[in-house]
Protein backbone atom coordinates (compact mmCIF):
# COMPACT_ATOMS: atom_id res chain seq x y z
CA UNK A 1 -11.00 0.90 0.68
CA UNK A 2 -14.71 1.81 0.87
CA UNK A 3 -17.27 -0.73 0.62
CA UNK A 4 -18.76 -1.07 -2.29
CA UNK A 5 -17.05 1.40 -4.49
CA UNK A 6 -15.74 0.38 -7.47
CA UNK A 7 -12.18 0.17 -7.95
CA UNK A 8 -11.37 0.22 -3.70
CA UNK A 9 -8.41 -0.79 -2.65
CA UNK A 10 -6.62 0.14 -6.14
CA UNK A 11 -3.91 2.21 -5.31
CA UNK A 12 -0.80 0.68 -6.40
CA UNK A 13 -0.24 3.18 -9.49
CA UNK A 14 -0.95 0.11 -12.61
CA UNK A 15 -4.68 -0.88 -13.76
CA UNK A 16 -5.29 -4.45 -14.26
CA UNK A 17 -8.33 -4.04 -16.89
CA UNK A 18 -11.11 -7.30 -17.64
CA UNK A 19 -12.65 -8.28 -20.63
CA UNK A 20 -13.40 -6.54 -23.69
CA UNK A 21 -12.50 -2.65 -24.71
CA UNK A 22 -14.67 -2.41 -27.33
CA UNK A 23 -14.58 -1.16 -30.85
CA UNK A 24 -12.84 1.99 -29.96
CA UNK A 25 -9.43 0.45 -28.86
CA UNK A 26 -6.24 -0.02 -30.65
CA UNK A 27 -3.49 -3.01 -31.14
CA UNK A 28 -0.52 -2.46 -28.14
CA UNK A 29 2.94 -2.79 -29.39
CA UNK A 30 4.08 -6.61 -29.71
CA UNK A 31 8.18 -6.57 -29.04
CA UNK A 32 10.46 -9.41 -29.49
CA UNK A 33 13.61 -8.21 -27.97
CA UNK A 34 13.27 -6.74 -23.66
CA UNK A 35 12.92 -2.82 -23.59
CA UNK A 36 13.91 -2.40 -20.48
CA UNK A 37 15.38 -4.39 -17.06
CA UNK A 38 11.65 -4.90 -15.92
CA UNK A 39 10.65 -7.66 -18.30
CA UNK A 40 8.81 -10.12 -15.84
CA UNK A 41 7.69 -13.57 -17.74
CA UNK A 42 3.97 -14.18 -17.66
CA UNK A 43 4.20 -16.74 -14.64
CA UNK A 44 5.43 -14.44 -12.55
CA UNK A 45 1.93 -11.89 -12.91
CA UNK A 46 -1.09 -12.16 -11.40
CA UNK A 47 -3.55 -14.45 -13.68
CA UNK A 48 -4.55 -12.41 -16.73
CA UNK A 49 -2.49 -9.74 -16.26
CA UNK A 50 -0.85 -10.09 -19.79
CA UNK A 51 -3.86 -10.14 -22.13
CA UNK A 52 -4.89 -6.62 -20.40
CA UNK A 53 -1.57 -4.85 -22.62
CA UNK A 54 -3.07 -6.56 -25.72
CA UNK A 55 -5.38 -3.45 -26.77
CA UNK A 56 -5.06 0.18 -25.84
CA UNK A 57 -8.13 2.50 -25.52
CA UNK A 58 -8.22 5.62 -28.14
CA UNK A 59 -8.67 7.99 -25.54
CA UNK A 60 -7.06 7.30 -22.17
CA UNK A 61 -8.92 7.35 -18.73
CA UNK A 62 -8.36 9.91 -16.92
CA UNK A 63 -5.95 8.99 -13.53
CA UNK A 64 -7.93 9.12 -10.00
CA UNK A 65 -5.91 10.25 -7.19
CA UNK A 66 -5.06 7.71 -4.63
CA UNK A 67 -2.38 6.58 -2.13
CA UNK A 68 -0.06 3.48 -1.43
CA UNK A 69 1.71 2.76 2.04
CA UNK A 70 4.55 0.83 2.47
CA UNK A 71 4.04 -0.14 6.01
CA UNK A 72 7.69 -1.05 7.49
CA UNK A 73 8.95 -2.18 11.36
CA UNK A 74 12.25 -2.85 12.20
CA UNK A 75 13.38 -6.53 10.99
CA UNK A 76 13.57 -9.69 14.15
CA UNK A 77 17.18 -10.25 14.66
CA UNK A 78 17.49 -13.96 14.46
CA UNK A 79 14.64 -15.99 12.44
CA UNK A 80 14.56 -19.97 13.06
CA UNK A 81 12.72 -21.71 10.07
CA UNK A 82 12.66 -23.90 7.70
CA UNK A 83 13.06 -21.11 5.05
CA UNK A 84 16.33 -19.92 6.39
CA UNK A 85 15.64 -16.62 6.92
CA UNK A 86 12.72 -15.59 4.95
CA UNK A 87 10.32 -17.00 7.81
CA UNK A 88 6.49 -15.96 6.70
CA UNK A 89 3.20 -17.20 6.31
CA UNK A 90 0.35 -15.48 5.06
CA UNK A 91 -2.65 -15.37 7.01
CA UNK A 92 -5.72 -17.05 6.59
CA UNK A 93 -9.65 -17.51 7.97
CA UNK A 94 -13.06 -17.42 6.63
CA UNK A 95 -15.50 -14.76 7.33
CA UNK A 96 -13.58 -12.26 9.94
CA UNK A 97 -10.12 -10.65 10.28
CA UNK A 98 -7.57 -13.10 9.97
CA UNK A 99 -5.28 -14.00 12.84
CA UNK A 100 -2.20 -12.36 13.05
CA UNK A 101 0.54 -13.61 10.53
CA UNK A 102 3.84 -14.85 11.66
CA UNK A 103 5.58 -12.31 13.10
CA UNK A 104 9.20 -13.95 13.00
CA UNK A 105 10.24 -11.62 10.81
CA UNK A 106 12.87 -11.71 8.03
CA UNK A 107 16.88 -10.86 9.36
CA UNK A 108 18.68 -7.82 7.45
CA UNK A 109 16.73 -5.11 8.05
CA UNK A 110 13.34 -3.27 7.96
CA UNK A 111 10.54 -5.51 7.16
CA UNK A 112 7.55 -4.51 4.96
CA UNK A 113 3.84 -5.71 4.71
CA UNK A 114 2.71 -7.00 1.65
CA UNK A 115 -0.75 -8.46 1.32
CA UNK A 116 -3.04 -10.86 -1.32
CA UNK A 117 -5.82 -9.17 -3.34
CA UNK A 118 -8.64 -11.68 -3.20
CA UNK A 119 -8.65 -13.94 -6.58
CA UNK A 120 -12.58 -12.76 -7.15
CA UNK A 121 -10.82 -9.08 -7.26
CA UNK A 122 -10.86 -7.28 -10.28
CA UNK A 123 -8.18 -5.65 -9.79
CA UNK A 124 -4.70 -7.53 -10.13
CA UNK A 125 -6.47 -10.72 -8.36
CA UNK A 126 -3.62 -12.89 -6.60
CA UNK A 127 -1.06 -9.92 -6.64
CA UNK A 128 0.63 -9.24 -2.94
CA UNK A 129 0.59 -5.58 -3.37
CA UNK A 130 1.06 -2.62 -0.66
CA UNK A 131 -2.25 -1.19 1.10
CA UNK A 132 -3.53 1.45 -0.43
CA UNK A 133 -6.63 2.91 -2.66
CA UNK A 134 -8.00 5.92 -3.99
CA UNK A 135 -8.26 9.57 -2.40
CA UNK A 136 -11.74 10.54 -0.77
CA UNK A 137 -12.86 14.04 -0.30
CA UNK A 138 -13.34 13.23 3.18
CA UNK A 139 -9.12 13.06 3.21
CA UNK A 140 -8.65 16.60 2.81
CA UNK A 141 -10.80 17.94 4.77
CA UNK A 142 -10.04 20.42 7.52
CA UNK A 143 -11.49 18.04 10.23
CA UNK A 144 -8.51 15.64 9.62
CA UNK A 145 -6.00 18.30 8.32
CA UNK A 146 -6.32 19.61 11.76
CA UNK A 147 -5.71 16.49 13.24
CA UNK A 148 -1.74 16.03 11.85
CA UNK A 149 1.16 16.87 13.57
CA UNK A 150 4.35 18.18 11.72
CA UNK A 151 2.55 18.17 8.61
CA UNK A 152 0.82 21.75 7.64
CA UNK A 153 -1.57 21.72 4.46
CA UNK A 154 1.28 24.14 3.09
CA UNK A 155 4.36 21.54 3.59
CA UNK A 156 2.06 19.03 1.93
CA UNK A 157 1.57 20.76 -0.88
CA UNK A 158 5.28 22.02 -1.26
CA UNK A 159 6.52 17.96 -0.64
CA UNK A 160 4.42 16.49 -3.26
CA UNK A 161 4.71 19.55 -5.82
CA UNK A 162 1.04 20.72 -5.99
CA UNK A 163 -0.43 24.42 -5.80
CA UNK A 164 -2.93 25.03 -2.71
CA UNK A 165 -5.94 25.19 -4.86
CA UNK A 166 -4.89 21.49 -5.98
CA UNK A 167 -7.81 19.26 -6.00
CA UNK A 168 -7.55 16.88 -4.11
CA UNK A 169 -4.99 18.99 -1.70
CA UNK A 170 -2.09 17.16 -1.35
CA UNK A 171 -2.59 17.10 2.56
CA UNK A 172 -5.39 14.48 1.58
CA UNK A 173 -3.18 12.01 -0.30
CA UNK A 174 -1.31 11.55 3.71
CA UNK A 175 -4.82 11.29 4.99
CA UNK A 176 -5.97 8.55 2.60
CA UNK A 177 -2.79 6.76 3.35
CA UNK A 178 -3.01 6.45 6.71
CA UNK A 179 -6.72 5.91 6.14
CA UNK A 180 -6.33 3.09 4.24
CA UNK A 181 -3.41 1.23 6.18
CA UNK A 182 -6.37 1.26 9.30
CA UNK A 183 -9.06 -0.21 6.77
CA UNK A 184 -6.94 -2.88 4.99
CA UNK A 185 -4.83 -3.78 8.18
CA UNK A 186 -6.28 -2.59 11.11
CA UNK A 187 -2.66 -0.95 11.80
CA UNK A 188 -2.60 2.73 12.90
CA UNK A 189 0.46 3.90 10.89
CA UNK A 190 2.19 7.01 11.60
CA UNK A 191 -0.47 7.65 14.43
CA UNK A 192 0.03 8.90 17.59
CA UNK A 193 -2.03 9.61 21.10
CA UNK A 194 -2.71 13.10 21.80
CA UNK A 195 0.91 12.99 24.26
CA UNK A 196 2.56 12.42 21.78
CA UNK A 197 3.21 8.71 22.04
CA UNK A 198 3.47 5.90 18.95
CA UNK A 199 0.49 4.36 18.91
CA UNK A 200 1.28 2.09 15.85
CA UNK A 201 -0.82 -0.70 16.97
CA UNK A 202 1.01 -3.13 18.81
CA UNK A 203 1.11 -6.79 18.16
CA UNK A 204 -2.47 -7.19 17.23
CA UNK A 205 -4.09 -3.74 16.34
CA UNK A 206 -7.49 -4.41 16.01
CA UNK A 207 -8.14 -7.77 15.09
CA UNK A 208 -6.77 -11.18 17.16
CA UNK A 209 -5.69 -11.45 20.98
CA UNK A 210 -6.02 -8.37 23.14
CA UNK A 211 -2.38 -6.18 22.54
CA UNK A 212 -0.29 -5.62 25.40
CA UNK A 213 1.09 -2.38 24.22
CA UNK A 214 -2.80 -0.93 23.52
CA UNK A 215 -3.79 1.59 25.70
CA UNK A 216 -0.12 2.78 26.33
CA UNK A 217 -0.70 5.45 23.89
CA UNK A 218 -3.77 7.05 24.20
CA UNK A 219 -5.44 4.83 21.33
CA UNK A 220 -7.28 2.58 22.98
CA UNK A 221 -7.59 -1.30 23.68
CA UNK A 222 -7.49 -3.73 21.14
CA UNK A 223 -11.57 -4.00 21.53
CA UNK A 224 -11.34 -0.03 20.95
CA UNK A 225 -9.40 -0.09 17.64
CA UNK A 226 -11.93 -2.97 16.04
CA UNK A 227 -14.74 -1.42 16.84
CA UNK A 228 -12.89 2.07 15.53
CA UNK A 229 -12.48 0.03 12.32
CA UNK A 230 -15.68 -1.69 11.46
CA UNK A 231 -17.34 2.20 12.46
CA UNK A 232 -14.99 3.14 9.58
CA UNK A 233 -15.76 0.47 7.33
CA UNK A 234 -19.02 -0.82 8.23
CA UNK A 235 -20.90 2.38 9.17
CA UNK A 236 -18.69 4.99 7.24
CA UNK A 237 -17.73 7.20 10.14
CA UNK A 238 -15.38 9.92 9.33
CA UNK A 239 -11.59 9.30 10.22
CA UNK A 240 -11.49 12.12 12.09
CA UNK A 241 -14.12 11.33 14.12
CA UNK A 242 -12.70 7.91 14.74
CA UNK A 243 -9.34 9.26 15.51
CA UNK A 244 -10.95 11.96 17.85
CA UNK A 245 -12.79 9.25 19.31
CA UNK A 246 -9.46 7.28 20.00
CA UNK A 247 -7.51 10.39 21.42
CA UNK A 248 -4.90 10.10 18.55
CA UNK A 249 -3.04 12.62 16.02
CA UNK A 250 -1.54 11.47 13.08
CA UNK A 251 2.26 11.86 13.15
CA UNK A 252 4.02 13.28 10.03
CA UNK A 253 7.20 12.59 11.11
CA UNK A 254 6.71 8.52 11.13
CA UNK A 255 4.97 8.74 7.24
CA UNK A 256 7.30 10.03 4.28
CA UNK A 257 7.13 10.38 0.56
CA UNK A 258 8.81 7.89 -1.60
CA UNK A 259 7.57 7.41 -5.08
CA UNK A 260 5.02 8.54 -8.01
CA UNK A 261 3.14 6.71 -10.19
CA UNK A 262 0.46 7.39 -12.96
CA UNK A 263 -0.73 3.83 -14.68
CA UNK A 264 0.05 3.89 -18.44
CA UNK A 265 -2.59 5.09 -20.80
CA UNK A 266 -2.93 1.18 -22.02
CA UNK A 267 -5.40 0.20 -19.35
CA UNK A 268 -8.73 1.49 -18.77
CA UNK A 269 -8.28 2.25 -15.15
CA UNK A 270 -5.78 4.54 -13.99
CA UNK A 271 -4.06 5.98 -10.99
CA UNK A 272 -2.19 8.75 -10.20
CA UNK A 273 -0.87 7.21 -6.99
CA UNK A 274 1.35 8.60 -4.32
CA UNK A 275 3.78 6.61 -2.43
CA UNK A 276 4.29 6.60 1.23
CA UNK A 277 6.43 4.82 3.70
CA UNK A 278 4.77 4.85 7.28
CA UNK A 279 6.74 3.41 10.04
CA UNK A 280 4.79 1.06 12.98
CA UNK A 281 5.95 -0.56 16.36
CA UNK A 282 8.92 -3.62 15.97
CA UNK A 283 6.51 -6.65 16.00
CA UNK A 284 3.21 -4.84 14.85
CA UNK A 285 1.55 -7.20 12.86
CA UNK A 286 -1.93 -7.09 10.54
CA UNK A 287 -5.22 -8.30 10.41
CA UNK A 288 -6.65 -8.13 6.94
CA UNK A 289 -10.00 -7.83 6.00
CA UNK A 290 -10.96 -10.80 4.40
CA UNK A 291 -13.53 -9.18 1.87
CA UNK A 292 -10.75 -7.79 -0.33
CA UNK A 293 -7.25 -9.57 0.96
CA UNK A 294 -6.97 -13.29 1.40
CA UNK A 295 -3.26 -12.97 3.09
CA UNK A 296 -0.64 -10.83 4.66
CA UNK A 297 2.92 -11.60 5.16
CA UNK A 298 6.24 -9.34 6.72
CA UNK A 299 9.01 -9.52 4.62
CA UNK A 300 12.47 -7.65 4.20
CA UNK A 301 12.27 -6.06 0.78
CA UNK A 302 14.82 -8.72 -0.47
CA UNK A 303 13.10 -11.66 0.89
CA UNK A 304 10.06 -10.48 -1.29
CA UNK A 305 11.87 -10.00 -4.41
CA UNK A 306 13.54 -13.55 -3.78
CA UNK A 307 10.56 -15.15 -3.83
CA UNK A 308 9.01 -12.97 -6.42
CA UNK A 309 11.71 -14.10 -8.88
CA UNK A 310 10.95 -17.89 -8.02
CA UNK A 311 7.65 -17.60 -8.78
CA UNK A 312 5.75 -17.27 -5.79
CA UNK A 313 5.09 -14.10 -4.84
CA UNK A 314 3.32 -12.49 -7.92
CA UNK A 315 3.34 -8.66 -7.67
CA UNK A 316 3.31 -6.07 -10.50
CA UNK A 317 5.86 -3.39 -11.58
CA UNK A 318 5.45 -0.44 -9.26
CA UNK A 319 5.52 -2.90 -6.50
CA UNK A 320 8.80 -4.83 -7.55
CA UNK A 321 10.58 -1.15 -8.48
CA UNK A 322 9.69 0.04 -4.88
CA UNK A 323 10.67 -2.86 -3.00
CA UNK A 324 13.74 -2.60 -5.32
CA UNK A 325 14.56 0.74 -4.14
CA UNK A 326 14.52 0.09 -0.37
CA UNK A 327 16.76 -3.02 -0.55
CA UNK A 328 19.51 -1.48 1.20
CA UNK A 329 18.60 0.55 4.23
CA UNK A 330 19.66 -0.84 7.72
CA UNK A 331 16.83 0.93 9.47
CA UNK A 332 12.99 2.26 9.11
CA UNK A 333 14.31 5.56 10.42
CA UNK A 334 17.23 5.11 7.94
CA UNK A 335 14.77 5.00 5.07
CA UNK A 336 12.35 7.98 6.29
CA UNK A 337 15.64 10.04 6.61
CA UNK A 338 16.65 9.57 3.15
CA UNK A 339 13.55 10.34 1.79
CA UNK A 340 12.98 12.82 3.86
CA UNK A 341 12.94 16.05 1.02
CA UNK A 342 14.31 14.61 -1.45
CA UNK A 343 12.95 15.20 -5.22
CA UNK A 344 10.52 12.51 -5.97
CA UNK A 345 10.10 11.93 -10.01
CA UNK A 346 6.71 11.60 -11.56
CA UNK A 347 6.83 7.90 -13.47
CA UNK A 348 4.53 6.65 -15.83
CA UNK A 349 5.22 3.59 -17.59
CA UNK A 350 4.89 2.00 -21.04
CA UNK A 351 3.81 -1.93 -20.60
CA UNK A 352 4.20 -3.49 -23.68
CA UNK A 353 3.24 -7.37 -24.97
CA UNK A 354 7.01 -9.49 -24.69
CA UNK A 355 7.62 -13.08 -26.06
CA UNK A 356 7.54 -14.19 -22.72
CA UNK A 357 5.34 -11.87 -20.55
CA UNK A 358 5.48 -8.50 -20.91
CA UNK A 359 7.55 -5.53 -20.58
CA UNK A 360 7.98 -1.94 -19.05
CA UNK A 361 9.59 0.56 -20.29
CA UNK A 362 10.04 3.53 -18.07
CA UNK A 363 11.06 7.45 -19.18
């Protein structure tokens, strides 16, 4: 999520376009009856969403490579609340990281991070989507290939199904993930100290009160990390250099590949977006940066689609599919294991205009 790039933080795999295409556009498909299970009604989508399916450019865009994390830690065993269960509240503040969110947690299993694009985004404004964003050069190269362990350049390109001379290299779709989860969140996921030791981030990372567990690891105090992050983000330091400068090695055995998505041809931004799962510390929680995320919120997978479904959580498809797929999985460790080489399909969608909303219909 550089600063001031266009299109940064847009890696959840479906464009949200804004305003006018132009002459050179075409009339999207208007259907009356559902053509698939993953017709959402308009209320549930970010604002605007639906008019963006209304026209269709005549020759697509052309997909940018980027990465999505599903950032998971294990699920608090009891949760007292008035929400009975589904405990949460999305972070807030003006100006600087926001405290940490409630860290209560949801019961029944792993919990994932979901945050709130800023409404003055123009990409899916209001949507709670998964951090992520697009694939620098700076991901693949050796400097922070050489800092992974248990991932090779050569295993990276054999998991996600892409010839060495790919460009990017598929090593640098792991590096932008974990990249990106540090930028967005200030959470180091799938990162260890140079012993060897989780180094996940603790209960604050690098925003809030000083973390009792920083240090332990080899990557620093909480006043290390934030300063680690705003030399990433403010002064565009290399994450190499910042992870060199922390004593930490990214861990490919706590980050595995769970999905593929390439935004439909309708909008005028795409994404060919990778999906990873990354696994932090039980009771890690975020601080978002405020300049592209107004919230953050913990949630089991089925607490998210609950409140999805009543209207409250607006997310888009490859979100809602994902957090679908990992309903059912007792652990974090669980999850990475069943992933863990298994054939990953290559999905790109059809969204097409419904009575109600609108519709996806997927290959």
């Amino acid at each position: 999520m550089r600063r001031g790039t266009e299109g940064e933080g847009d890696g959840e795999g479906e464009g949200r376009g804004g305003g006018g295409r132009g002459s050179e556009a075409r009339t999207a498909p208007v259907v009356s009856e559902p053509q698939s299970h993953y017709e959402i009604p308009a209320e549930r989508l970010p604002e605007g969403f639906v008019d963006t399916v209304l026209e269709v450019p005549r020759v697509p865009a052309e997909p940018r490579a980027s990465a999505t994390v599903v950032v998971m830690r294990e699920g608090a065993a009891d949760v007292s609340g008035p929400t009975g269960g589904a405990a949460w509240r999305a972070t807030r503040g003006a100006g600087r990281p926001g405290g940490p969110e409630d860290s209560r947690g949801s019961p029944g299993g792993p919990e994932v991070l979901l945050l709130r694009r800023n409404r003055a985004t123009g990409f899916v404004p209001g949507a709670w989507v998964f951090p992520g964003g697009r694939v620098d050069a700076a991901d693949g190269e050796e400097a922070l290939a050489d800092r992974w362990t248990g991932l090779t350049p050569e295993g990276a390109a054999g998991r996600l199904g892409l010839g060495m001379d790919a460009d990017p290299p598929a090593i640098a779709y792991y590096g932008a993930a974990v990249r990106e989860v540090f930028e967005e969140t200030g959470l180091l996921a799938g990162v260890v100290g140079d012993g060897g030791r989780g180094g996940g981030g603790g209960a604050n990372s690098a925003g809030g009160a000083p973390d009792a567990t920083a240090g332990h690891a080899g990557t620093g105090t909480a006043a290390d990390l934030r300063a680690a992050r705003e030399a990433l983000l403010g002064r565009g330091v290399p994450f190499s250099r910042v992870l060199r400068a922390l004593n930490a090695r990214l861990d490919g055995t706590a980050i595995e590949y769970i999905a593929h998505w390439v935004t439909p041809v309708a909008e005028p931004r795409r994404y060919d977006t990778r999906f990873f799962a990354a696994r932090v510390p039980s009771g890690a929680t975020a601080v978002h940066d405020e300049r592209e995320m107004t919230g953050a919120v913990w949630l089991t997978p089925r607490a998210a689609l609950a409140r999805h479904r009543a209207g409250n959580l607006p997310m888009i498809f490859p979100t809602i599919r994902t957090l679908e797929d990992l309903c059912d999985f007792a652990t974090v460790e669980d999850l990475l294991a069943h992933y863990r080489g298994r054939e990953i399909p290559r999905i790109q969608p059809e969204i097409v205009r419904t009575a109600t909303g609108v519709a996806l219909r997927v290959p």
